[in-house]
Protein backbone atom coordinates (compact mmCIF):
# COMPACT_ATOMS: atom_id res chain seq x y z
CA UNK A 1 -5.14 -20.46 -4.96
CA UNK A 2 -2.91 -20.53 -1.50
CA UNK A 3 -5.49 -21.09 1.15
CA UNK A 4 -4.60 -17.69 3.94
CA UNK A 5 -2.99 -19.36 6.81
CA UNK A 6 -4.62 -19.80 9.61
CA UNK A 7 -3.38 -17.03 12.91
CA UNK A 8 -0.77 -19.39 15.05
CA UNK A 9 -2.96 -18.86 18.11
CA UNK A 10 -6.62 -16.94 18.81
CA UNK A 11 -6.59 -15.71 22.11
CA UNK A 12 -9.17 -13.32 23.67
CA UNK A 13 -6.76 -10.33 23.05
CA UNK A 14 -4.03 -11.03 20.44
CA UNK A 15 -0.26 -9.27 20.33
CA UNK A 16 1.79 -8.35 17.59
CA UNK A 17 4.46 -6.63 16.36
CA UNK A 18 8.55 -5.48 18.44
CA UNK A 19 9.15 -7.43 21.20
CA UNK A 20 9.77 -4.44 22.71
CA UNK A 21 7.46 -1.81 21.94
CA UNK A 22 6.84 1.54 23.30
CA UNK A 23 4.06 2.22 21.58
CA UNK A 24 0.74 -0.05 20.99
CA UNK A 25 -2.66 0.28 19.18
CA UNK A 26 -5.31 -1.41 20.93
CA UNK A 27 -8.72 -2.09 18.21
CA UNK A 28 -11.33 -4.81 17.06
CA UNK A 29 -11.67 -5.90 13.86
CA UNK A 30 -9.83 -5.40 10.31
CA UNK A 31 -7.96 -1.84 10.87
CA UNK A 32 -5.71 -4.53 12.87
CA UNK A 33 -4.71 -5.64 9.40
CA UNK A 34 -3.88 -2.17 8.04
CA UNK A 35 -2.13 -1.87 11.25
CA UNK A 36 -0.04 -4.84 11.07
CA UNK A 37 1.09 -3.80 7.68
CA UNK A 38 2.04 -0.52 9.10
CA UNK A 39 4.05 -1.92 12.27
CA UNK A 40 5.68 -4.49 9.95
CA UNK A 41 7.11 -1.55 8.22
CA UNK A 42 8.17 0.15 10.91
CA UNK A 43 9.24 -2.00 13.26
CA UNK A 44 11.85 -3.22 10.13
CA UNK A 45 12.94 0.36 10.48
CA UNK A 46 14.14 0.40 13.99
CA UNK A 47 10.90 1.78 15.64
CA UNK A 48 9.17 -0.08 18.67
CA UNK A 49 5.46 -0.65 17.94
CA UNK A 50 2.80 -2.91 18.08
CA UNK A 51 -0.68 -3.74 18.34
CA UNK A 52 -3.34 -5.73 20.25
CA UNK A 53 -6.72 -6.97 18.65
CA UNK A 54 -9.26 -7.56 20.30
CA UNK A 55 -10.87 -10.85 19.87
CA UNK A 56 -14.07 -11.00 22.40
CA UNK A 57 -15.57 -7.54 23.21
CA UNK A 58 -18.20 -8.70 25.57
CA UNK A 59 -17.81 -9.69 28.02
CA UNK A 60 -14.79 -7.56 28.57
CA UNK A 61 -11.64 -9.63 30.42
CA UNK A 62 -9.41 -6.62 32.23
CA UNK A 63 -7.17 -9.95 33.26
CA UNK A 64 -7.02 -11.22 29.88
CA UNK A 65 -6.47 -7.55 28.00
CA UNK A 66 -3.17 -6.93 30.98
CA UNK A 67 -1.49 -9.72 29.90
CA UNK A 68 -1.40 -8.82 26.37
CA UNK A 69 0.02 -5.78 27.12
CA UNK A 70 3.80 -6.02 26.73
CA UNK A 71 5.89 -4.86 29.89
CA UNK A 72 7.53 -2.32 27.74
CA UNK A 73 5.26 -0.26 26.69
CA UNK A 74 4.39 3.46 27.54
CA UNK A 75 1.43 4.76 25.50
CA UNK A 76 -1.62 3.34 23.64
CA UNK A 77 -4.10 4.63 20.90
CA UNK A 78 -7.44 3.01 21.57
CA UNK A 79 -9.55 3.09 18.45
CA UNK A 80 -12.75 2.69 17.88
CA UNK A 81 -15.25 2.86 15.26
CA UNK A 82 -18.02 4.61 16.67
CA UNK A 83 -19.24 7.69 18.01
CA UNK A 84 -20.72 8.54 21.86
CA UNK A 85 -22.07 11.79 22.02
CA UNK A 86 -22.20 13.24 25.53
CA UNK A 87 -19.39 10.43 26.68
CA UNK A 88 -16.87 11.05 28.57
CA UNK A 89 -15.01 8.38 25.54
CA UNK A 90 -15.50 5.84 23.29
CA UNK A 91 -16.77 1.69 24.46
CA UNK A 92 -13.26 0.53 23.84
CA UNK A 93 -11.35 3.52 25.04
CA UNK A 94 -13.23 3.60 28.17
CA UNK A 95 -12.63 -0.22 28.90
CA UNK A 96 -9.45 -0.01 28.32
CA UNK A 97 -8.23 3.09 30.27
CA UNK A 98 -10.88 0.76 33.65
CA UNK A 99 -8.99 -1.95 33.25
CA UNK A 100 -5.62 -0.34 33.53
CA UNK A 101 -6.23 2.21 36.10
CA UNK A 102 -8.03 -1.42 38.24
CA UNK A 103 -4.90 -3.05 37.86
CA UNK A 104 -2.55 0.45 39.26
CA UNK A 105 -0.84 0.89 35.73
CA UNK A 106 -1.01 4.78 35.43
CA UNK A 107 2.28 4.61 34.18
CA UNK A 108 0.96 4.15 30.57
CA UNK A 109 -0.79 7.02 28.58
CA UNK A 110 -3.79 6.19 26.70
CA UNK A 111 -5.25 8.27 24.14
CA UNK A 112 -8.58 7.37 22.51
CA UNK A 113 -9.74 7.65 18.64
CA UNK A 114 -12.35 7.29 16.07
CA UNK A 115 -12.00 6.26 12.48
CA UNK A 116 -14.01 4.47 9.75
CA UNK A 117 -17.37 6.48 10.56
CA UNK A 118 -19.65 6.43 7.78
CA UNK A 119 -17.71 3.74 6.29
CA UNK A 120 -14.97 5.83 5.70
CA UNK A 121 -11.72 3.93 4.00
CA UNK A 122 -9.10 3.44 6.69
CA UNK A 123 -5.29 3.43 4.78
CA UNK A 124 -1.97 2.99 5.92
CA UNK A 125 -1.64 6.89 6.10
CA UNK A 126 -4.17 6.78 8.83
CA UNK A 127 -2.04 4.11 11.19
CA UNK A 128 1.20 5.87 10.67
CA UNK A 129 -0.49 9.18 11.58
CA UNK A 130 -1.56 7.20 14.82
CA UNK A 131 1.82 5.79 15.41
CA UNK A 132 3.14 9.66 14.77
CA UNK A 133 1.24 11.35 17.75
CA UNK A 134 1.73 8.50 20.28
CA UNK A 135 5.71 9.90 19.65
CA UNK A 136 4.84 12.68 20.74
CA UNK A 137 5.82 14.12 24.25
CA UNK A 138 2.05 15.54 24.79
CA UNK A 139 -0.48 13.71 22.16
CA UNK A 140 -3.86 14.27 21.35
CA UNK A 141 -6.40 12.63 23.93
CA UNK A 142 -8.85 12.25 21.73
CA UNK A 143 -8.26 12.19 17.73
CA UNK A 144 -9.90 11.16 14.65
CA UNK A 145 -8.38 10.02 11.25
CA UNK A 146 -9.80 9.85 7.95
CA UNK A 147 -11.68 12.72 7.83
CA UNK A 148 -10.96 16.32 7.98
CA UNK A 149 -12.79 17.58 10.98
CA UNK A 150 -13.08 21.06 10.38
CA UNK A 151 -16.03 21.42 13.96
CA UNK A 152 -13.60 20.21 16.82
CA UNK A 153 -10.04 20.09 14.92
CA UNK A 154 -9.34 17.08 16.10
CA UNK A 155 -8.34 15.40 12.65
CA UNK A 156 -4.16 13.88 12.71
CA UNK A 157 -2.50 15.12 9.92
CA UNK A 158 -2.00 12.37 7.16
CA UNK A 159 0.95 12.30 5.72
CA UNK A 160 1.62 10.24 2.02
CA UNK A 161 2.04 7.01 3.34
CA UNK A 162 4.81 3.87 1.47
CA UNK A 163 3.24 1.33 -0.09
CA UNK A 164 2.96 -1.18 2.97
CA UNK A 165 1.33 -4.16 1.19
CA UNK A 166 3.38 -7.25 1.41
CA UNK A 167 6.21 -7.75 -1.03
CA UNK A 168 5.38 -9.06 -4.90
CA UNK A 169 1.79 -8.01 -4.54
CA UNK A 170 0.68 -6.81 -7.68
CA UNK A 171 -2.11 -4.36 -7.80
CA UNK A 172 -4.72 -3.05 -10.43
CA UNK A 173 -7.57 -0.77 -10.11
CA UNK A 174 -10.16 0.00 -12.89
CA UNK A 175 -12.59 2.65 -13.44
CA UNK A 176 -15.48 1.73 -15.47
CA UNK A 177 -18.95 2.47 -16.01
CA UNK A 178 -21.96 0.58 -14.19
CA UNK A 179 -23.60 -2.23 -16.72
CA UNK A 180 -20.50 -1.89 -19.17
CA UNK A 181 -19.07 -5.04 -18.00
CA UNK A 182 -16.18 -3.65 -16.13
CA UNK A 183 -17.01 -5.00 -12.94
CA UNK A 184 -18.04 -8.75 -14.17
CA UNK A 185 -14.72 -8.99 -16.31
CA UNK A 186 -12.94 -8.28 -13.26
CA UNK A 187 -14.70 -10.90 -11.21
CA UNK A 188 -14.21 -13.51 -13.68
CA UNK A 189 -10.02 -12.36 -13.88
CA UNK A 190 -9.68 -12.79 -10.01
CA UNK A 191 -11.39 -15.77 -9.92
CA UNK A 192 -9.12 -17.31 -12.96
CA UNK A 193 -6.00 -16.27 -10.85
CA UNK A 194 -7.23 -17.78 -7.69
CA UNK A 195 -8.32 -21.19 -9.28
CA UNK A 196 -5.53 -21.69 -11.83
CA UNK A 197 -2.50 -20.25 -10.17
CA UNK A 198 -0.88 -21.01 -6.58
CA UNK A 199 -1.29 -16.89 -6.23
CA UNK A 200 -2.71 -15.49 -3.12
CA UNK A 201 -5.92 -12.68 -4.36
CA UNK A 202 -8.46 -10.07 -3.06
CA UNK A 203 -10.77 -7.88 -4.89
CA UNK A 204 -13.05 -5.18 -3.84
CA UNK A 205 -15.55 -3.69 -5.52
CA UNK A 206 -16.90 -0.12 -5.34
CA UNK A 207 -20.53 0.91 -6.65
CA UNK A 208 -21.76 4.63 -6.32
CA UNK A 209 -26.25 5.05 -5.64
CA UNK A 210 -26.93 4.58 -9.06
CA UNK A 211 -25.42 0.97 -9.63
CA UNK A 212 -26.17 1.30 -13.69
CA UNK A 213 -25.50 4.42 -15.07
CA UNK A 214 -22.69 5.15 -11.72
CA UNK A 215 -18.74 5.08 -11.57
CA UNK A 216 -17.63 1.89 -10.40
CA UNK A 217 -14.16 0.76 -9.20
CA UNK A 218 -12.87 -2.24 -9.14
CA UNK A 219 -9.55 -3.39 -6.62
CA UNK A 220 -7.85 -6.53 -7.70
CA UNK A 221 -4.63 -7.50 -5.69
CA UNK A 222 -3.01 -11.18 -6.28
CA UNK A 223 0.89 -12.28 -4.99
CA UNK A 224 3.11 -14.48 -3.39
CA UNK A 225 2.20 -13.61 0.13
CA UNK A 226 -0.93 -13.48 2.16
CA UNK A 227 -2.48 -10.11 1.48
CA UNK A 228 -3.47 -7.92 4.75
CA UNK A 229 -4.66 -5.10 3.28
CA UNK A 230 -7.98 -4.72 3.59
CA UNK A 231 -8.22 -0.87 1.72
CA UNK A 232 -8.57 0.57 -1.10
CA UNK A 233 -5.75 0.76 -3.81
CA UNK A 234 -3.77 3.74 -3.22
CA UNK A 235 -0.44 2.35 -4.88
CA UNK A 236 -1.25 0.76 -8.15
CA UNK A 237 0.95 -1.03 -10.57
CA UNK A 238 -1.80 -0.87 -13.35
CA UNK A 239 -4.63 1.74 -13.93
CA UNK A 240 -7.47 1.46 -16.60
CA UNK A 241 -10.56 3.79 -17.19
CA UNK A 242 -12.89 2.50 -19.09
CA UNK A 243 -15.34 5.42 -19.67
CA UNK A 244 -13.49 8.32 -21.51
CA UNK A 245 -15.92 10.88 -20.56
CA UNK A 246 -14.09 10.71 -16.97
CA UNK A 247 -10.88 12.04 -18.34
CA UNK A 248 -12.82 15.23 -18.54
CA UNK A 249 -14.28 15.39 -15.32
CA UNK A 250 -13.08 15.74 -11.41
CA UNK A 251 -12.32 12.64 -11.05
CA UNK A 252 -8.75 11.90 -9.43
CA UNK A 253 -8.45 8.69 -11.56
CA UNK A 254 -4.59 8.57 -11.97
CA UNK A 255 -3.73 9.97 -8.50
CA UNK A 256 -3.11 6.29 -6.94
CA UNK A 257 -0.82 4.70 -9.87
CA UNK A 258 2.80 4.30 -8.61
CA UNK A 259 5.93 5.69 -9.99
CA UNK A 260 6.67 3.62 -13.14
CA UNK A 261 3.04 2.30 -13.09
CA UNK A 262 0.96 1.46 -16.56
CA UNK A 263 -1.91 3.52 -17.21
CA UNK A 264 -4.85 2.64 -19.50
CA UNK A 265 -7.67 4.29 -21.29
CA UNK A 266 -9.93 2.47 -23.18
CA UNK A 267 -11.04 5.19 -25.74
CA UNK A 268 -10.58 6.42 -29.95
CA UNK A 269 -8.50 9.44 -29.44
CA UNK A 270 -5.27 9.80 -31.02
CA UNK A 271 -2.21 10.20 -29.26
CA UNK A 272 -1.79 13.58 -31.45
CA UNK A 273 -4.83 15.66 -30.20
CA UNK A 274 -5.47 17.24 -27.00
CA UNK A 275 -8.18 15.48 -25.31
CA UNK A 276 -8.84 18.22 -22.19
């Protein structure tokens, strides 16, 4: 297994992405992944993005955060993965938009937003939705993404998103049945590409409440490149369900193969006779 290379420097806030950019996401943690991924891709299609993690929260550098900021830019999304009732915004946002209006730079917009509450999966649809309102001439100044917020409408519309994960990664996803031995095969496979092959891998697993007895899915990625993608499997090469019985439920098992993708079912129907 390819050991992840190291970040070539780890400031207190960290740029990337158009040299240029007119448009920057400003967050802590690993949405800066999915968000990479999505400026890579865009950035390789003539827009002007970036992004700026932050490294060290507290205590909070206004000098440090200013120089990160490219010259070029014009808005910002701050996002943030929590929730202040009553506030005026969120920690981050409300750093952010101090230390800029401190330093006389009311030349940039900054809009703030929420996402991954409840530990809510944060996909590439969610960043380009981001990227999509700070285009526009008047965006949101305040959003959320992930969820449908049907109490103060305040949900970006998510679009289907590319596949944004870097080039050659392969990617499975299972569906199998708690204590059938879907999960522990899977754990074993991952591990036998990491240790025998010069492949890069990641694998997530889900569990519902029940653990036995419960749907589990398993994510297994492995390539050529570092993998930045730290979602769920939304674009799959291979599909297997393990646990007939799902076929016949509402269970959106074969909405994230790709186009061209292999789909499995483990079960002793015949390919004559109507199984719904």
């Amino acid at each position: 297994m390819k050991p992840f290379p190291a970040p070539l420097n780890y400031k207190l806030f960290n740029y990337y992405g158009a040299a240029n950019p007119d448009r920057v996401i400003i967050a802590i943690g690993s949405i800066n992944d999915v968000a990479s991924e999505v400026a890579d891709y865009l950035n390789a299609r003539g827009e002007q993005v970036g992004l700026i993690t932050v490294r060290l929260y507290r205590p909070f550098s206004a000098k440090h955060l200013l120089a990160a900021i490219p010259a070029s830019v014009k808005k910002i999304a701050v996002l943030d993965r929590t929730k202040e009732p009553g506030a005026l915004g969120e920690p981050l946002y409300m750093d952010v938009v101090t230390a800029l209006a401190k330093a006389g730079r009311d030349n940039i917009t900054v809009i703030g937003g929420r996402y991954g509450l409840g530990s809510k999966d944060t996909p590439p649809a969610s960043l380009f939705a981001v990227y999509e309102e700070l285009a526009k001439d008047a965006p949101k100044e305040h959003f959320t993404v992930g969820i449908n917020d049907d109490i103060t409408y305040l949900s970006l519309e998510e679009k289907p998103a590319p596949n944004t994960s870097a080039p050659g990664t392969i990617e499975a996803k299972f569906w199998g049945l708690g204590g059938d031995g879907t999960v522990g095969a899977n754990k074993n496979s991952i591990k036998i590409i990491g240790d025998h092959t010069d492949k890069y891998v990641q694998a997530y697993f889900q569990y519902d409440s029940k653990k036995t007895g419960g749907v589990t899915i398993s994510h297994l990625r492995f390539g050529d490149n570092p993998i930045r993608s730290p979602y769920y499997i939304n674009k799959a090469d291979f599909l297997a369900c393990h646990t007939p019985a799902y076929i016949t439920k509402d269970f959106p098992i074969v909405n994230d193969i790709k186009d061209g993708g292999t789909f499995l079912i483990n079960c002793q129907w015949s390919d004559r006779k109507s199984v719904v």
